[in-house]
N, C-alpha and C. Protein backbone atom coordinates (compact mmCIF):
# COMPACT_ATOMS: atom_id res chain seq x y z
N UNK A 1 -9.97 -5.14 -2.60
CA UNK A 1 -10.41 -3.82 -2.97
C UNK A 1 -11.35 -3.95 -4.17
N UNK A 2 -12.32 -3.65 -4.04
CA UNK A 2 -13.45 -3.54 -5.30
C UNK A 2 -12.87 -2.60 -6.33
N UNK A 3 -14.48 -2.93 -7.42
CA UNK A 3 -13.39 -2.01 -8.54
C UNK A 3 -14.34 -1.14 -8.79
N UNK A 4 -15.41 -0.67 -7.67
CA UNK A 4 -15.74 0.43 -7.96
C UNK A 4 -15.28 1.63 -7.88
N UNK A 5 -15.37 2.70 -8.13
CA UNK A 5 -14.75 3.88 -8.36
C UNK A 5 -14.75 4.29 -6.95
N UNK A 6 -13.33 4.52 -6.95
CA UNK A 6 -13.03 4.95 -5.14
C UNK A 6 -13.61 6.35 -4.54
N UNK A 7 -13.85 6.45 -3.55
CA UNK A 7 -14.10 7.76 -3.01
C UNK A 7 -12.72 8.91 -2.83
N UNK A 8 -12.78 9.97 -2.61
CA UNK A 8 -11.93 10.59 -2.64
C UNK A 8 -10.75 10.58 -1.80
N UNK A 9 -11.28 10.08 -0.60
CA UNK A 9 -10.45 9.88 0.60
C UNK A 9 -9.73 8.08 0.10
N UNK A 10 -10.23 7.40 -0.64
CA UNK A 10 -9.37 6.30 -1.08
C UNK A 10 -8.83 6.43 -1.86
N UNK A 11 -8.59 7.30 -2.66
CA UNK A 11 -8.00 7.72 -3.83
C UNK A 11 -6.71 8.66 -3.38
N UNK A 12 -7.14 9.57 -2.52
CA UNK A 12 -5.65 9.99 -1.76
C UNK A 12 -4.92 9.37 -0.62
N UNK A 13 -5.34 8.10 -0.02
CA UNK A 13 -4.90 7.16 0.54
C UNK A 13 -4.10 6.26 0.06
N UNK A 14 -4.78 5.51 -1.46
CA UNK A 14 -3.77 5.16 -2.15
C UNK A 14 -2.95 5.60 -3.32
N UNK A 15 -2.91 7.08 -3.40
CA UNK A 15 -1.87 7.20 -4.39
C UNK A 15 -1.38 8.40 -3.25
N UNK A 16 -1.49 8.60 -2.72
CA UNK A 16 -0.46 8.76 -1.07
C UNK A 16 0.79 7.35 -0.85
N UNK A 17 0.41 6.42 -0.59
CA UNK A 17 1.16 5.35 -0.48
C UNK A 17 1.78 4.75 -1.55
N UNK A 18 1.25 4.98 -2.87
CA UNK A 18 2.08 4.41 -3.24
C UNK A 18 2.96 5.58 -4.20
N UNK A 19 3.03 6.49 -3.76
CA UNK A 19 3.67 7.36 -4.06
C UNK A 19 5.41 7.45 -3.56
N UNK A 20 5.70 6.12 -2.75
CA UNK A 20 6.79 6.20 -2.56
C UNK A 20 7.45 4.63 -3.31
N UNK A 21 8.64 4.65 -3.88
CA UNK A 21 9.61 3.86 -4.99
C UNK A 21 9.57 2.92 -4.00
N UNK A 22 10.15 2.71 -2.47
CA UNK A 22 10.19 1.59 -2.01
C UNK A 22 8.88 0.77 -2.13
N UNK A 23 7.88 1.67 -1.87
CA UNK A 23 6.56 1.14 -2.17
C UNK A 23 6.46 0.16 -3.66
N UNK A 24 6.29 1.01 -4.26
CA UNK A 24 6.46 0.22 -5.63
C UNK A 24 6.89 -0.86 -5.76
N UNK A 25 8.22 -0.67 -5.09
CA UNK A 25 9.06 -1.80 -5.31
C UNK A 25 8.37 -3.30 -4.72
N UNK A 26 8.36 -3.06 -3.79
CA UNK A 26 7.45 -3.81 -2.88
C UNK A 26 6.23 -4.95 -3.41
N UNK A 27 5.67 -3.63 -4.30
CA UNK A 27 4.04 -4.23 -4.89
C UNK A 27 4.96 -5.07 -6.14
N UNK A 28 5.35 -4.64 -6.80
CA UNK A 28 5.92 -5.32 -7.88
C UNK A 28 6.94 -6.69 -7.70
N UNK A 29 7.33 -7.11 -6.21
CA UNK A 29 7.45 -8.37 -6.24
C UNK A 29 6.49 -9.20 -6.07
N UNK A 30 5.89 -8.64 -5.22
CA UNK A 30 4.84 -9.34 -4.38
C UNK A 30 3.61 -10.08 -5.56
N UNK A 31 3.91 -9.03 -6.68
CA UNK A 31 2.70 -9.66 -8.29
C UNK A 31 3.40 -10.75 -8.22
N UNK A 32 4.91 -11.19 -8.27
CA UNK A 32 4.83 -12.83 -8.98
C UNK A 32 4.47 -13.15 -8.05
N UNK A 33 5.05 -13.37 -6.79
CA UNK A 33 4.98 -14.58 -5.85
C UNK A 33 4.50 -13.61 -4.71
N UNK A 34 3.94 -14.37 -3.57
CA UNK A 34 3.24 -14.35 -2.08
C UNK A 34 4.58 -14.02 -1.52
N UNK A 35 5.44 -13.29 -0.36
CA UNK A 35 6.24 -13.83 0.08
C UNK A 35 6.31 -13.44 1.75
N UNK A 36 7.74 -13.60 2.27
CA UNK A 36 7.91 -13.52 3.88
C UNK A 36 8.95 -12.50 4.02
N UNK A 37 8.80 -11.42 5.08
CA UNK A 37 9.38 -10.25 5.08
C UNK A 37 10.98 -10.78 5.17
N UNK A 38 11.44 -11.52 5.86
CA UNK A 38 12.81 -11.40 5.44
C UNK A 38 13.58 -12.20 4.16
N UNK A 39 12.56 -12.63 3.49
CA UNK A 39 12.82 -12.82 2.20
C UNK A 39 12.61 -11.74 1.25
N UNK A 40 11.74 -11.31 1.63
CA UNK A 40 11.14 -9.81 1.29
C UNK A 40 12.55 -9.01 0.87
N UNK A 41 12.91 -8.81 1.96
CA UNK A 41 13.82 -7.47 2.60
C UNK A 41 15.31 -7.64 1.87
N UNK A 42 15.48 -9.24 2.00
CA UNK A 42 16.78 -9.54 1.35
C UNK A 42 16.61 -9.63 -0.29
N UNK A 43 15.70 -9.39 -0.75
CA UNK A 43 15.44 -9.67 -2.19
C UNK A 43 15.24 -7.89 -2.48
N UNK A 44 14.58 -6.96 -1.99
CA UNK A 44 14.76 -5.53 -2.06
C UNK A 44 15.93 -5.03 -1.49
N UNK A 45 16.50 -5.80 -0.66
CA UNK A 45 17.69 -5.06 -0.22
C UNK A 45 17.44 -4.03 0.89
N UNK A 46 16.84 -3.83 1.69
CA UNK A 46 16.79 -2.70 2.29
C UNK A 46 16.66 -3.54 3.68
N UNK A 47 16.01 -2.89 4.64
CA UNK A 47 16.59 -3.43 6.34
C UNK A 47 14.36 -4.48 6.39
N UNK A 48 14.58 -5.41 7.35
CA UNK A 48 13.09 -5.89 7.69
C UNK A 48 12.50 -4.71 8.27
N UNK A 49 13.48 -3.68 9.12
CA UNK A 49 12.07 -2.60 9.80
C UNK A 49 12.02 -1.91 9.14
N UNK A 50 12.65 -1.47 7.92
CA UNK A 50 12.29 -0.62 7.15
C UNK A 50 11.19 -0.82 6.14
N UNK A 51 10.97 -2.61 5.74
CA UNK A 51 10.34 -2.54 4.78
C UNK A 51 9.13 -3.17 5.53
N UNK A 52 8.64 -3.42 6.85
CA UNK A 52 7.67 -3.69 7.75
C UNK A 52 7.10 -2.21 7.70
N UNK A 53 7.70 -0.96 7.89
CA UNK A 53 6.98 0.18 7.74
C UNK A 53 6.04 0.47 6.67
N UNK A 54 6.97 0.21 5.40
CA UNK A 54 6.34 0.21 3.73
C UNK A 54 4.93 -1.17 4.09
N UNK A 55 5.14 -2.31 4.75
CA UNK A 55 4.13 -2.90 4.39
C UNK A 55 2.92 -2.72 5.11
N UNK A 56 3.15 -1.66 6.28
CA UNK A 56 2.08 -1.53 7.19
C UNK A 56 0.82 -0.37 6.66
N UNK A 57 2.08 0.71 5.70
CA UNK A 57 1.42 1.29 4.79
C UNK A 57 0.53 0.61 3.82
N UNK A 58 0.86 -0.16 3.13
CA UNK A 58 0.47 -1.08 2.11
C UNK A 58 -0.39 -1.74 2.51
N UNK A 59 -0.66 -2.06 3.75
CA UNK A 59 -1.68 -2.76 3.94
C UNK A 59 -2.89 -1.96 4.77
N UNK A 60 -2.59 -0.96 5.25
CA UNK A 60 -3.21 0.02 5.70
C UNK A 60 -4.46 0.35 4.24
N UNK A 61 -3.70 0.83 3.64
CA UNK A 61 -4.23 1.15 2.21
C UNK A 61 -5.22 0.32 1.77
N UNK A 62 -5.23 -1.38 1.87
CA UNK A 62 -5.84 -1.90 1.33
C UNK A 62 -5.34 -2.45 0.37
N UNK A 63 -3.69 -2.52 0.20
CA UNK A 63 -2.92 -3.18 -1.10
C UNK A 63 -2.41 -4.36 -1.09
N UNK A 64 -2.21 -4.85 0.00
CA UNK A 64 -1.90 -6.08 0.01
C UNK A 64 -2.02 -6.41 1.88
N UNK A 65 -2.39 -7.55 1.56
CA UNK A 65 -2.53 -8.39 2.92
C UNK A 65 -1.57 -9.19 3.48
N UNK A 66 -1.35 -10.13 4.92
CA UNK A 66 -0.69 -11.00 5.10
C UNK A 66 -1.47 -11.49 5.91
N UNK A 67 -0.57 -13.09 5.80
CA UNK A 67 -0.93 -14.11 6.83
C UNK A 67 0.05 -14.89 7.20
N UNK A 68 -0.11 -15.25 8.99
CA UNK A 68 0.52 -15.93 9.75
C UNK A 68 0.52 -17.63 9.03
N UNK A 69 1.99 -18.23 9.00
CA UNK A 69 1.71 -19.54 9.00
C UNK A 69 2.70 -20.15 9.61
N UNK A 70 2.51 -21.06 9.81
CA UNK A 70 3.89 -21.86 10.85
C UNK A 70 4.67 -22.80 9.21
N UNK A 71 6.09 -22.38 10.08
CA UNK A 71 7.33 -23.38 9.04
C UNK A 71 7.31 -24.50 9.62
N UNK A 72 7.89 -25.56 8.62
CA UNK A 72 8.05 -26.79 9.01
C UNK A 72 8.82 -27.23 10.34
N UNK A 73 9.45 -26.18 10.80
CA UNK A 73 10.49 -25.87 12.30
C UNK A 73 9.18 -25.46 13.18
N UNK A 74 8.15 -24.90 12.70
CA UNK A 74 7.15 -24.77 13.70
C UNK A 74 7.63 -22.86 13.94
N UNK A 75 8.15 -22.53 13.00
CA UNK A 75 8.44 -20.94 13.81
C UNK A 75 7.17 -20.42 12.53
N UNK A 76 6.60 -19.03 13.18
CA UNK A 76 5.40 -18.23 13.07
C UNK A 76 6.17 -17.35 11.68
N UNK A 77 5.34 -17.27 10.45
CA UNK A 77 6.36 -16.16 9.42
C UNK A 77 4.99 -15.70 8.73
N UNK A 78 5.00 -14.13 9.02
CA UNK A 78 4.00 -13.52 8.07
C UNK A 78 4.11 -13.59 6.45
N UNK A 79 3.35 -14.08 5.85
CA UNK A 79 3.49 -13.90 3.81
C UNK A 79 2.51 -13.39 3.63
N UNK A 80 3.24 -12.19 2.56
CA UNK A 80 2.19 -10.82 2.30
C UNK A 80 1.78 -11.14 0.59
N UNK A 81 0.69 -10.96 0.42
CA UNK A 81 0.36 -11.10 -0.91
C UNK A 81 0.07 -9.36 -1.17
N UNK A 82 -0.26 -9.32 -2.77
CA UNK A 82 -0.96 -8.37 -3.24
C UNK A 82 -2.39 -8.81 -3.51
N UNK A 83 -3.37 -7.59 -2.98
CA UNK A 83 -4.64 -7.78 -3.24
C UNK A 83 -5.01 -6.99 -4.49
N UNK A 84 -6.02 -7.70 -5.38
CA UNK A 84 -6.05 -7.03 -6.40
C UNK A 84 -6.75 -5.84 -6.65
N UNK A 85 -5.84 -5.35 -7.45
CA UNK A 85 -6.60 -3.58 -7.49
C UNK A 85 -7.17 -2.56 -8.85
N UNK A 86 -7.91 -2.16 -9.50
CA UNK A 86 -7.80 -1.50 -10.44
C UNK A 86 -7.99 -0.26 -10.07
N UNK A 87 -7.50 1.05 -10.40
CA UNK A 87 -7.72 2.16 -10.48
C UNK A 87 -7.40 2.79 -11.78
N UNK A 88 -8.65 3.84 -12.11
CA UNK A 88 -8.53 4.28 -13.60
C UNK A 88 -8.73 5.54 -13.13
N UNK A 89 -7.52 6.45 -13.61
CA UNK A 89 -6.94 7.87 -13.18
C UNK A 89 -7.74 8.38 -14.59
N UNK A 90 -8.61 9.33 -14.56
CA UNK A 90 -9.22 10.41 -15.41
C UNK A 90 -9.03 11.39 -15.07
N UNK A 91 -9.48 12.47 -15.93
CA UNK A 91 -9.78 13.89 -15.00
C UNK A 91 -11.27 13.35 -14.71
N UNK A 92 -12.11 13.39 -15.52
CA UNK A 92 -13.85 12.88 -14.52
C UNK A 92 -13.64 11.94 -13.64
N UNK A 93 -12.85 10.98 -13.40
CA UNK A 93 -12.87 9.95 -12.17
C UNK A 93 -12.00 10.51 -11.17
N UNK A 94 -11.21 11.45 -11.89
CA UNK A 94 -10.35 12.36 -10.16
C UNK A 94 -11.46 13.38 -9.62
N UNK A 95 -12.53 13.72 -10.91
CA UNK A 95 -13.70 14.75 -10.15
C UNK A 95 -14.51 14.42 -9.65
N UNK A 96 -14.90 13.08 -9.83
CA UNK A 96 -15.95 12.45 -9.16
C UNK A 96 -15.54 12.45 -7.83
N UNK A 97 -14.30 11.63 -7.86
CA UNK A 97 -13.65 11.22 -6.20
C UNK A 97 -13.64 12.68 -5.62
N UNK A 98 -13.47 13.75 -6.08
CA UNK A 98 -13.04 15.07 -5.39
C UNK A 98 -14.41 15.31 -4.49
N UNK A 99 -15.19 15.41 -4.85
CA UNK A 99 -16.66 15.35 -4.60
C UNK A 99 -16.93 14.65 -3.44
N UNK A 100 -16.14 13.65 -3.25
CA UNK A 100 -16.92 12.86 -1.84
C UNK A 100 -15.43 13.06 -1.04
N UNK A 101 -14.40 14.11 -0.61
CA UNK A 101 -13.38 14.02 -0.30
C UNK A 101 -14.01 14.56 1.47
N UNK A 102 -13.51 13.91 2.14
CA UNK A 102 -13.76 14.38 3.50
C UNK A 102 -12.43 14.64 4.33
N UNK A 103 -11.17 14.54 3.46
CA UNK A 103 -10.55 15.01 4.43
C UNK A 103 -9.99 16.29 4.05
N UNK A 104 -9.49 16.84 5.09
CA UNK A 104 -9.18 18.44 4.77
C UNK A 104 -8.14 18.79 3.60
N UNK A 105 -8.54 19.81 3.32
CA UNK A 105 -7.94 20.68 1.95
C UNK A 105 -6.55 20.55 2.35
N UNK A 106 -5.90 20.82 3.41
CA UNK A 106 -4.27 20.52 3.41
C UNK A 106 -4.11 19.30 3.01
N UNK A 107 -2.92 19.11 2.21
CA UNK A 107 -2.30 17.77 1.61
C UNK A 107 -2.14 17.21 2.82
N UNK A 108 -2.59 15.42 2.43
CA UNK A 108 -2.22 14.25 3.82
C UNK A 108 -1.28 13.56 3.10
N UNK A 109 -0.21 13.21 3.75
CA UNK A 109 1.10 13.01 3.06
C UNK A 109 1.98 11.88 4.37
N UNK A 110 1.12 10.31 4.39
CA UNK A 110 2.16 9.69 5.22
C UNK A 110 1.55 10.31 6.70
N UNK A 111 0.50 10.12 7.06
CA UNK A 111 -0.08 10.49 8.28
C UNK A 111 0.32 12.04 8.83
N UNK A 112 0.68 12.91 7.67
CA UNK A 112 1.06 14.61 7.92
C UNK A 112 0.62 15.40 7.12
N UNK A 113 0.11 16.17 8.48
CA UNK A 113 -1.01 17.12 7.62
C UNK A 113 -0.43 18.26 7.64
N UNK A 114 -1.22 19.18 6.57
CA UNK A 114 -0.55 20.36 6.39
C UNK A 114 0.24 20.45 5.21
N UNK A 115 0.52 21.55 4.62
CA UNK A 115 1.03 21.97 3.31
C UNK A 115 2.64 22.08 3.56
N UNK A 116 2.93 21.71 2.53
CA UNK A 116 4.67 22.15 2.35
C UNK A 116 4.59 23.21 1.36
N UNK A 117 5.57 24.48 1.96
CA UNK A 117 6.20 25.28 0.89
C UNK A 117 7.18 25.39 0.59
């Protein structure tokens, strides 16, 4: 992810995603070390399909990547890194991004559109 100033629609893409704690959680191992979802999963604690959802987000976004490599057994294991990111939250850098926003005025929230009341 570059560090130019995101457009609006990347800016509610990623603070859409990472707007959720498992998320977080996620990015914040992944800073020390590279790792493999069921090392992943057992080190967050939570289930592999649960946190395969969080990473599909995450990588959707543009936050972190993976790659296929074979174990010394020869079995196939995805390791997800974090890609590096800066974002600098202003009010002029949230107005700038507002400006080039193309997606609709209802909140996008996790691929759901439409407002909550």
């Amino acid at each position: 992810m570059s560090e130019a100033a995101p457009t609006g629609d990347e800016l509610v893409r990623v603070l859409a995603t990472l707007a959720n704690p498992h998320r977080l959680r996620v990015v914040a191992v992944l800073v020390r070390e590279r790792n493999y979802v069921s090392r992943l999963a057992r080190e967050l604690g939570i289930s592999r399909a649960l946190l395969q959802v969080h990473l599909r987000k995450l990588e959707a976004a543009g936050l972190v990547s993976a790659h296929l490599e074979l174990s010394e057994d020869g079995k196939a294991m995805k390791f997800y890194e974090v890609n590096r990111f800066v974002f600098t939250l202003t009010p002029e850098a949230i107005a700038a991004a507002a400006q080039t926003l193309t997606i609709p005025h209802a909140v996008e929230r996790d691929g759901e559109e439409g407002s909550r009341s």
